[in-house]
Protein backbone atom coordinates (compact mmCIF):
# COMPACT_ATOMS: atom_id res chain seq x y z
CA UNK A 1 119.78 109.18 115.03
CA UNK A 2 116.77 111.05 115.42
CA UNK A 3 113.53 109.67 116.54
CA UNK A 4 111.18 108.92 114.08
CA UNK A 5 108.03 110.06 115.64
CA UNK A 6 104.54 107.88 115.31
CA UNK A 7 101.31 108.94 113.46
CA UNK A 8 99.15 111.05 115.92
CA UNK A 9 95.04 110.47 115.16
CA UNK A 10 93.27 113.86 116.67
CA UNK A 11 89.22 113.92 117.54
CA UNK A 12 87.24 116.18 115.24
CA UNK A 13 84.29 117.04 117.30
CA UNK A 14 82.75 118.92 114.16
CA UNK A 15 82.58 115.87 111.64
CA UNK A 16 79.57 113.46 112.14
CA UNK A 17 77.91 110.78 110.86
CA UNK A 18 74.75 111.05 109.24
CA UNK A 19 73.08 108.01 107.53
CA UNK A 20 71.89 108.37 103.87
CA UNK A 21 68.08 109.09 103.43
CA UNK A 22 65.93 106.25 101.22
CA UNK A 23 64.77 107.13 98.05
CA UNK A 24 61.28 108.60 98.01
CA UNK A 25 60.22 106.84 94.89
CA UNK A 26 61.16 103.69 92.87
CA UNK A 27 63.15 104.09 89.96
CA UNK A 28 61.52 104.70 86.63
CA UNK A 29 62.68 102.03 84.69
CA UNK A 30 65.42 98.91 85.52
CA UNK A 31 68.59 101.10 84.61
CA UNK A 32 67.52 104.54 85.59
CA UNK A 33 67.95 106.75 88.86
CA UNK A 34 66.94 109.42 90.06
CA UNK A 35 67.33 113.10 88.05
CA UNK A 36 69.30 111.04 85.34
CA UNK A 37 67.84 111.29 81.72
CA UNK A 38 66.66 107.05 80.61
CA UNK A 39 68.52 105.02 79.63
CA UNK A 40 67.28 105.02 76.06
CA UNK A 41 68.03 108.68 75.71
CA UNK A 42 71.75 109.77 74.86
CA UNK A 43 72.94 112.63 76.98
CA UNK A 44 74.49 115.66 75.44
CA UNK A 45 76.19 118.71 76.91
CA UNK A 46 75.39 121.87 76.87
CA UNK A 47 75.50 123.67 73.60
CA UNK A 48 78.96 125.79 73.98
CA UNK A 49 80.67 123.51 76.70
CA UNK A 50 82.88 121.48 76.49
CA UNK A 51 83.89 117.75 78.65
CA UNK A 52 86.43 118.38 80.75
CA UNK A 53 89.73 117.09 79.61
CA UNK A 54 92.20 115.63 82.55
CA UNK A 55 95.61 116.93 82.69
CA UNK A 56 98.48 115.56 81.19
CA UNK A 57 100.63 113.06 83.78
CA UNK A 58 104.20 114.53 83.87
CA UNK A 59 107.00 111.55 83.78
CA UNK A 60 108.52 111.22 87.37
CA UNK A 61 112.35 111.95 87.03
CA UNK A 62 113.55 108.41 86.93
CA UNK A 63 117.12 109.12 87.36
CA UNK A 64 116.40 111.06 90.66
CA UNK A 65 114.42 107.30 91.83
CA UNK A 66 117.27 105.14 90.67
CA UNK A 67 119.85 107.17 92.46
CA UNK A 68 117.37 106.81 95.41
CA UNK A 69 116.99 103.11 95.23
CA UNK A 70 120.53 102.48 94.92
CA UNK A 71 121.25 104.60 98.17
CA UNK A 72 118.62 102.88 100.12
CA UNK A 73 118.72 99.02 101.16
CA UNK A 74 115.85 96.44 99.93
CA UNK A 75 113.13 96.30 102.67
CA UNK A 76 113.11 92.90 102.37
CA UNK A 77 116.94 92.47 102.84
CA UNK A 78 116.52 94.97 106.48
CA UNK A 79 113.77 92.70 107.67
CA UNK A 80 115.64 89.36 106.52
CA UNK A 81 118.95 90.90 108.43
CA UNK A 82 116.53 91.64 111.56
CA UNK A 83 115.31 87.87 112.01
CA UNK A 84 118.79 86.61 111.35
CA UNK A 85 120.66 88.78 113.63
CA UNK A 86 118.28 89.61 116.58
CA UNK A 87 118.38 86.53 118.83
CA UNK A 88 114.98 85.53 119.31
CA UNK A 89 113.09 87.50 116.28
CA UNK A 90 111.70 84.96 113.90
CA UNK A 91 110.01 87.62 111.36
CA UNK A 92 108.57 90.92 110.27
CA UNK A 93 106.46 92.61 108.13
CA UNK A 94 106.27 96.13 107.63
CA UNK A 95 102.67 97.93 106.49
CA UNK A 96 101.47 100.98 105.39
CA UNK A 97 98.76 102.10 107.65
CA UNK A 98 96.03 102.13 105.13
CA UNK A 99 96.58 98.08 105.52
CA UNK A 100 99.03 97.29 102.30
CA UNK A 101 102.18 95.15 102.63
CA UNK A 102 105.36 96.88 101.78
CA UNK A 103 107.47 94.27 102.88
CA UNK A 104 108.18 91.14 104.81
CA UNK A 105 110.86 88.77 105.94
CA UNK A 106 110.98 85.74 103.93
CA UNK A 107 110.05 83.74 107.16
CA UNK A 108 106.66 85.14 107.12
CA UNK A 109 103.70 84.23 105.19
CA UNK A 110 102.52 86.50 102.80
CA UNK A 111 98.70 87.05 103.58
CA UNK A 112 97.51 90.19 102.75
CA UNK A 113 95.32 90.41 105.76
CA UNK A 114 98.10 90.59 108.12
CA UNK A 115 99.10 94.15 106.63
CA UNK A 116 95.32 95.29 107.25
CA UNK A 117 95.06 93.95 110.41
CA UNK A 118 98.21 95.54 111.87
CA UNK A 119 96.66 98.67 110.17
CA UNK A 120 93.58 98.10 111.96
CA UNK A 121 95.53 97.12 115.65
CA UNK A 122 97.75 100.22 115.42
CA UNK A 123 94.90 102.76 114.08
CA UNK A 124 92.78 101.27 117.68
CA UNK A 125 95.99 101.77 119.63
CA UNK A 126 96.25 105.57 118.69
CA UNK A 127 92.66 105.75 120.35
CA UNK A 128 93.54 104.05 123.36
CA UNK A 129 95.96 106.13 124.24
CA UNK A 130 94.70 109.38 123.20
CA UNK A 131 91.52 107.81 125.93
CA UNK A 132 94.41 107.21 128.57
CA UNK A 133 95.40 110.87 128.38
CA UNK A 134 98.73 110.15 126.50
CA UNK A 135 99.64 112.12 123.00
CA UNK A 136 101.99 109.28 121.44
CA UNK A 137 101.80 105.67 120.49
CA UNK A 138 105.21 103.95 120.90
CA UNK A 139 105.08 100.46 120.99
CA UNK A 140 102.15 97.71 121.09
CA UNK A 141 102.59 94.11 122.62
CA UNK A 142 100.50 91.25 122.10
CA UNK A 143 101.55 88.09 124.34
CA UNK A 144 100.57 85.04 123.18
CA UNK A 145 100.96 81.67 123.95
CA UNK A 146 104.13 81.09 122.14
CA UNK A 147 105.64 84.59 122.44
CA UNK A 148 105.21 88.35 121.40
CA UNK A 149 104.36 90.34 118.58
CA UNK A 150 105.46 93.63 118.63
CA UNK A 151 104.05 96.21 116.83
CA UNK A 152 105.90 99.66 116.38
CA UNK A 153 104.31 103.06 113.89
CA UNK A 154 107.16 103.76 111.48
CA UNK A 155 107.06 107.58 110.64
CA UNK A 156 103.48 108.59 110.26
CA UNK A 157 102.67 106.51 107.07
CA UNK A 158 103.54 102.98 108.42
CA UNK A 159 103.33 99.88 110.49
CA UNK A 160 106.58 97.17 111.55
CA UNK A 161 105.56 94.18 113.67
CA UNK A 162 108.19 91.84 114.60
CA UNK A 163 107.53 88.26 115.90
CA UNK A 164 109.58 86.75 118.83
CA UNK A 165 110.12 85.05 121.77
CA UNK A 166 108.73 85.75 124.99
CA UNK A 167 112.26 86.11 125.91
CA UNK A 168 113.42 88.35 123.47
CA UNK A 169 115.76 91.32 124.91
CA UNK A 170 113.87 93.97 123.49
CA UNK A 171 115.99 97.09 123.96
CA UNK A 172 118.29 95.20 121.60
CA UNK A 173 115.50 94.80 119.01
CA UNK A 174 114.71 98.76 119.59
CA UNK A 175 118.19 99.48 118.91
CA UNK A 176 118.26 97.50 115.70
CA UNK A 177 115.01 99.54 115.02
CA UNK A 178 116.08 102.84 115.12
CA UNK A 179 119.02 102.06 113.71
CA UNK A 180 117.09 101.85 110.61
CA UNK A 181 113.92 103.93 110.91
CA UNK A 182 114.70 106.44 108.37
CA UNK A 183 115.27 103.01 105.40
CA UNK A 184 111.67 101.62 107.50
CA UNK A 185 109.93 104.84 107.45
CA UNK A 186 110.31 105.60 103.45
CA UNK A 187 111.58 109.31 104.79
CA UNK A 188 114.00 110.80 102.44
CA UNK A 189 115.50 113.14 104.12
């Protein structure tokens, strides 16, 4: 199978920060701002405009989804089949990088703030080794206590983090990975 390759975060030396300037004045009244008419006065357009009016949303083809769905395994089902089969994997949850859940094993809590954190822990990692002179994130570990986390980018729009024990054989949980990355990684081709 091909390799699915991770989301690469580039430096933009031309985009900046710049703080937003206080107002000058106080507001006019409790409800107004500045350049806006008061509130007791009704706004109007322009005589011979027109408001804008917003398109009309087309229907997405839903027999080209359901033929879709049908071809591609529940998320939940690939993540349930990883804990139970992978000696030593206890769970997983796989995230969008924004921070959203899309899925989790049913061993796992569902806390919305572990999607944003893995988010967070892989968007960091993409920095660290772009700082360490390398061009690709492939895998984060966290060791704790009581075993590993690992933490994988899926494609370029997501996140999967398995946890497991410290003595986990990892190339086997790679395998089982890639095995699946195109299901993981929403790609449809």
């Amino acid at each position: 199978m091909e390799k699915v390759k991770g989301l690469l975060l580039l430096e933009r030396p031309d985009m900046s920060y710049v703080p937003p300037m206080p107002p000058t004045a106080p507001p006019s009244g409790p409800l107004s701002s500045p350049g806006m008419p008061p509130p007791d006065t009704a706004w109007t357009a322009p005589v011979g405009t027109n408001p804008p009016v917003a398109p009309t949303p087309t229907a997405p083809d839903a027999g080209a989804a359901a033929r879709r769905d049908a071809a591609m395994p529940d998320l939940v089902m690939i993540l349930d089949e990883l804990s139970s089969t992978v000696a030593g994997a206890y769970g997983a949850i796989l995230a969008s990088v924004d921070g959203f859940s899309l899925a989790r094993s049913s061993s796992v809590v569902n806390q919305a703030s572990h999607s944003a954190m893995l988010a967070a822990a892989v968007g960091l990692s993409h920095q660290l080794v772009a700082m360490g002179g390398g061009r690709e994130l492939r895998q984060l570990v966290v060791e704790h206590d009581t075993g590993l986390l690992l933490i994988w980018p899926i494609g370029s729009q997501r996140v999967l983090a398995v946890l497991t024990a410290a003595t986990i054989d990892q190339r086997h949980l790679r395998e089982f990975v890639q095995a699946r990355a195109q299901w993981l990684s929403g790609d449809d081709s």
